[in-house]
Protein backbone atom coordinates (compact mmCIF):
# COMPACT_ATOMS: atom_id res chain seq x y z
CA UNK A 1 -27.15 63.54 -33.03
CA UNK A 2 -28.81 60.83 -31.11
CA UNK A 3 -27.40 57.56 -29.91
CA UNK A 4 -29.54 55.43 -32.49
CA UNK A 5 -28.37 57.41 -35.31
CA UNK A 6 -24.86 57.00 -33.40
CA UNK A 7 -24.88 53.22 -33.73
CA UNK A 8 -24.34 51.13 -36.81
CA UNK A 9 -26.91 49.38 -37.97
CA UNK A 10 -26.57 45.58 -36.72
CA UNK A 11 -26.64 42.18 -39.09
CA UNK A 12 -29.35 40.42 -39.44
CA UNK A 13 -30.42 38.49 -36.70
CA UNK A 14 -28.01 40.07 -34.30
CA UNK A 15 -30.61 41.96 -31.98
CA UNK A 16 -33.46 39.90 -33.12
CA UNK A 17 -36.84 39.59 -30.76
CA UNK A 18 -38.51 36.54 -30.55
CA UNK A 19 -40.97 37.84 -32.52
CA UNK A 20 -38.64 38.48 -35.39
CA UNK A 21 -37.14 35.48 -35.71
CA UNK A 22 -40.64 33.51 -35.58
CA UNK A 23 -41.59 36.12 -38.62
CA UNK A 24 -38.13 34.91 -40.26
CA UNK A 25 -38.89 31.32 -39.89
CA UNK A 26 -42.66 31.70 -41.13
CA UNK A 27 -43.29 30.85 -37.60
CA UNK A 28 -46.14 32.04 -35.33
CA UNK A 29 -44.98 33.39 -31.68
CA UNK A 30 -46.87 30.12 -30.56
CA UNK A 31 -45.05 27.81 -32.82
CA UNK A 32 -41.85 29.31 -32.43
CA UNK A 33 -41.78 28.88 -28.41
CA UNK A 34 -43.08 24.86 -29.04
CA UNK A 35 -39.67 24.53 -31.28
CA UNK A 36 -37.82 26.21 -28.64
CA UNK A 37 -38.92 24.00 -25.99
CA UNK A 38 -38.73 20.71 -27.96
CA UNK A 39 -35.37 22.18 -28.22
CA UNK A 40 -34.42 21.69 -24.80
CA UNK A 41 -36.92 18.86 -23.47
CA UNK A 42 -34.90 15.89 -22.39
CA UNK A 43 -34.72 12.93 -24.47
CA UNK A 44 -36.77 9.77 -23.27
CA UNK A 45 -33.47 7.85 -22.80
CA UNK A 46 -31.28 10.51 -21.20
CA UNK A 47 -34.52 10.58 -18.59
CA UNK A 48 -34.75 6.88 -18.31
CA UNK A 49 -30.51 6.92 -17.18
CA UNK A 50 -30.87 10.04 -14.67
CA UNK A 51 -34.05 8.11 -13.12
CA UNK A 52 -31.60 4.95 -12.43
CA UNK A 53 -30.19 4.65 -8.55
CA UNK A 54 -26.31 4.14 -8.69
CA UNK A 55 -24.99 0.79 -8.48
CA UNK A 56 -24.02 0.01 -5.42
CA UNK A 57 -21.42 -2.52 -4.27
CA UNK A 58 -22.71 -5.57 -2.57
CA UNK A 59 -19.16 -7.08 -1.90
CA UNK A 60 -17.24 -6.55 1.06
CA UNK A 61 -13.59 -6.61 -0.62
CA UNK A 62 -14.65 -3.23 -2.80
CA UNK A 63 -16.05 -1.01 0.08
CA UNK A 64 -12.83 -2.13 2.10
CA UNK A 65 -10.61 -1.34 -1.06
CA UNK A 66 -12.38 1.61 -1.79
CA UNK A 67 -12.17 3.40 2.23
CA UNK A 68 -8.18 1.84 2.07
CA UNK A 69 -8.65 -0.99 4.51
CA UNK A 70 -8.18 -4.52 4.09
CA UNK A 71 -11.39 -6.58 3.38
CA UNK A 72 -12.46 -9.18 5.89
CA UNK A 73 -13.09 -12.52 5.84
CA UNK A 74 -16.44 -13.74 5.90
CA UNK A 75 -17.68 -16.03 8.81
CA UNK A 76 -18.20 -18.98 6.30
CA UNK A 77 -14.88 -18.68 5.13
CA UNK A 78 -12.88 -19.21 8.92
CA UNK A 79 -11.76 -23.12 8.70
CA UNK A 80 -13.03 -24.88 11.40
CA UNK A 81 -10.49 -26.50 14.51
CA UNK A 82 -9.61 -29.80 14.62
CA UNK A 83 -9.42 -31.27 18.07
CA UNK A 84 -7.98 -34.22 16.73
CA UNK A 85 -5.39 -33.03 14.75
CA UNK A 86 -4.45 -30.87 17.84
CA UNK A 87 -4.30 -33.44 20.43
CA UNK A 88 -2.07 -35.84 17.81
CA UNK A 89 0.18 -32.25 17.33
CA UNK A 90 0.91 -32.03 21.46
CA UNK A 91 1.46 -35.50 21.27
CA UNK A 92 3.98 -35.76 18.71
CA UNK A 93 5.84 -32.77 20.25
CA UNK A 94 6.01 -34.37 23.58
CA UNK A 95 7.19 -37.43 22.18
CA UNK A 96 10.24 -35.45 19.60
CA UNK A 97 11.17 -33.43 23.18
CA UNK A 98 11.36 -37.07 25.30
CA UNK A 99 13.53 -38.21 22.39
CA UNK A 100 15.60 -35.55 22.48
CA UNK A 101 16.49 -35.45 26.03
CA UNK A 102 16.97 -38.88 25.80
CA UNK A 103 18.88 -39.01 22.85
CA UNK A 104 21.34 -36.22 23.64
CA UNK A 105 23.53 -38.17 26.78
CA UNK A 106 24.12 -40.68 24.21
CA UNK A 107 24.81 -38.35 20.99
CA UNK A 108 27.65 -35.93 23.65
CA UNK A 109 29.42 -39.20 24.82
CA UNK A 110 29.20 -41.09 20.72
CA UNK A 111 32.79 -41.76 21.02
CA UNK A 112 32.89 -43.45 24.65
CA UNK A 113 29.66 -45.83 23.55
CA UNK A 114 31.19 -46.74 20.37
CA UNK A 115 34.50 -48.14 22.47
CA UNK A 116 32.05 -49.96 24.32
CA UNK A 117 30.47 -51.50 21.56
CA UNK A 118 33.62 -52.88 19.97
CA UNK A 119 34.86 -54.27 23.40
CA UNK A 120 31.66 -55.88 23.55
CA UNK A 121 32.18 -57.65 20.06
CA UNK A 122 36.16 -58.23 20.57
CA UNK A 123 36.88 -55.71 17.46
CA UNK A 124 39.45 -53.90 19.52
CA UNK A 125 39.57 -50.30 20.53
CA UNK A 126 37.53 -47.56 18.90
CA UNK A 127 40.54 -45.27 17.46
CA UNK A 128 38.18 -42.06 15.73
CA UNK A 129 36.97 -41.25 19.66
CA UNK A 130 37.78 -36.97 18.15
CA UNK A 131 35.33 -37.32 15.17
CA UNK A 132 32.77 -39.46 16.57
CA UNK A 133 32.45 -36.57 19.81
CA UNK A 134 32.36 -34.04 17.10
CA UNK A 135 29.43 -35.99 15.46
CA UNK A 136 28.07 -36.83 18.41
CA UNK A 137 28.02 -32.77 19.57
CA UNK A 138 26.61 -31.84 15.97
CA UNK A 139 23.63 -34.23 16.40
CA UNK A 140 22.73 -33.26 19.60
CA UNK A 141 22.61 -29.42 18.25
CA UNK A 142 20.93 -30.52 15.34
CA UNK A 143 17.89 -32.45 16.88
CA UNK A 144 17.57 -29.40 19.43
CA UNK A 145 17.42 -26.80 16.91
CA UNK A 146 15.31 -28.82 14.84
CA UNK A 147 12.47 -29.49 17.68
CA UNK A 148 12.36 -25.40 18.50
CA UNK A 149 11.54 -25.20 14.86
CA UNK A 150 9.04 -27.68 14.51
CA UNK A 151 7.18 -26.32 17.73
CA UNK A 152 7.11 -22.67 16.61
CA UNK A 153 5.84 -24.43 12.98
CA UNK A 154 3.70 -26.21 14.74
CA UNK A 155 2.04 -23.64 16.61
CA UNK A 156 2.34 -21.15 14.17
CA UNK A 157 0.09 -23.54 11.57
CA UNK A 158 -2.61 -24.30 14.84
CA UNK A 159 -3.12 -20.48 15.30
CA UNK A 160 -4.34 -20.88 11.27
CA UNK A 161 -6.75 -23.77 11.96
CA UNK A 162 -4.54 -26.11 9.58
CA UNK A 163 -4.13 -29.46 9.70
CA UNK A 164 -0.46 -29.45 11.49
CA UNK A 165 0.23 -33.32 12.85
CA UNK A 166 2.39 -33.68 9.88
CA UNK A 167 4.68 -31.38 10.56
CA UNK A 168 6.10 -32.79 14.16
CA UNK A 169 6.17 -36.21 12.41
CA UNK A 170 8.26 -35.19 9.04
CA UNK A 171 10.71 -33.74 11.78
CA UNK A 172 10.56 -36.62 13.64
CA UNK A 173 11.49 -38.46 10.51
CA UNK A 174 13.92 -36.03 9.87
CA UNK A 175 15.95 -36.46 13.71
CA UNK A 176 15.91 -39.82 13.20
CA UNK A 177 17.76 -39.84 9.50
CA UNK A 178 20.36 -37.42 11.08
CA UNK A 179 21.33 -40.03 13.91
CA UNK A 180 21.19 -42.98 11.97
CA UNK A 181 23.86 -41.42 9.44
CA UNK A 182 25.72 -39.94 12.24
CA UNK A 183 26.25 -43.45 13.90
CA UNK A 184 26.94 -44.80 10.72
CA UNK A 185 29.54 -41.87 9.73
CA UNK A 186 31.36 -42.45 13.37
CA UNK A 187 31.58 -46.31 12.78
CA UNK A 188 32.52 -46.68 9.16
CA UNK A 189 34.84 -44.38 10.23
CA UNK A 190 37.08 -46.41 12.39
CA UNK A 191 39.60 -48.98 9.89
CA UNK A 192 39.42 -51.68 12.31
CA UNK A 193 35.87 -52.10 11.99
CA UNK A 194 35.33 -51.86 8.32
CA UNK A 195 38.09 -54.94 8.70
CA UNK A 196 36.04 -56.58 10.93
CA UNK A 197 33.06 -56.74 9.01
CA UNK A 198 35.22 -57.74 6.04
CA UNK A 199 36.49 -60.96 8.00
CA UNK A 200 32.74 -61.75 9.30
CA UNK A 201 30.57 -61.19 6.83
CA UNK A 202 27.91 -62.32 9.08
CA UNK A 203 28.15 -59.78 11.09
CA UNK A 204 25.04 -57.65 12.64
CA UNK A 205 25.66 -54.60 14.81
């Protein structure tokens, strides 16, 4: 028996030649291999898309974001320094650090100053001399601390190219408050003085 008569006879279409099929459709050979090829021809639009270049990204920020890094300023964008501003800065810091060397002699020896200053207008002796040194000491600290912090503000916003001659002179505002209600505070808090002022209601310190 040979191996044709072996094998079942396939379906239609299964083991079809070109040829065959073209017959089937009432196709010549010719025609048939046209249809195929319109078939797979691509379409004028698919063609048009492939024949496009990739965006590509213009902006700094994405290429950075896209390799990890951070993006970088532009040139235009770096704020320009202000010589003014920086010489007004120095000066305002050398003027808070005068005031509080100057200040400080006066703020550790409150107490002693304040006897003074009721000898001097015959109110008697100055009888808080423990909370006005403990005042005195916490002022002192206080203007210190508070000039470190406005130079390394200071310096820290000048690095940036900011306007910064604001910030020495709200802390020299600031100093200035704090002594002013630490006087006050030592002063109000001695009785014979709040009955002086009582008795001359004239009375300017």
């Amino acid at each position: 028996m040979s191996d044709n008569a072996a094998r079942p006879r396939p379906a239609y279409g299964a083991y079809a030649t070109p040829e065959e099929v073209a017959q089937a459709r009432g196709m010549t050979i010719e025609e048939y291999r046209k249809y195929l090829a319109s078939l797979t021809a691509p379409t004028p639009a698919a063609s048009t898309a492939s024949s496009e270049p990739a965006p590509v990204a213009h902006t700094a920020g994405l290429s950075q974001a896209a390799s990890g890094g951070a993006p970088t300023a532009p040139a235009a964008a770096i704020r320009p320094r202000h010589p003014v501003d920086r010489f007004v800065t120095f000066a305002l810091l050398a003027f808070g650090l005068v005031t509080v060397i100057t200040t400080t002699p006066g703020l550790l020896s409150l107490a002693e100053g304040l006897n003074t200053v009721f000898e001097q207008y015959g109110i008697g002796e100055y009888t808080q001399g423990q909370f006005a040194a403990s005042l005195g000491l916490a002022a002192a600290i206080t203007q210190a601390v508070l000039w470190l912090f406005t130079a390394w503000a200071s310096f820290a916003s000048l690095r940036r190219n900011r306007i910064t001659w604001w910030i020495p002179l709200v802390a020299g505002a600031i100093a200035a408050l704090v002594v002013l209600a630490v006087s006050m505070a030592a002063l109000l808090a001695d009785p014979g003085f709040a009955d002086y002022v009582a008795s001359n209601p004239s009375f300017v310190p």
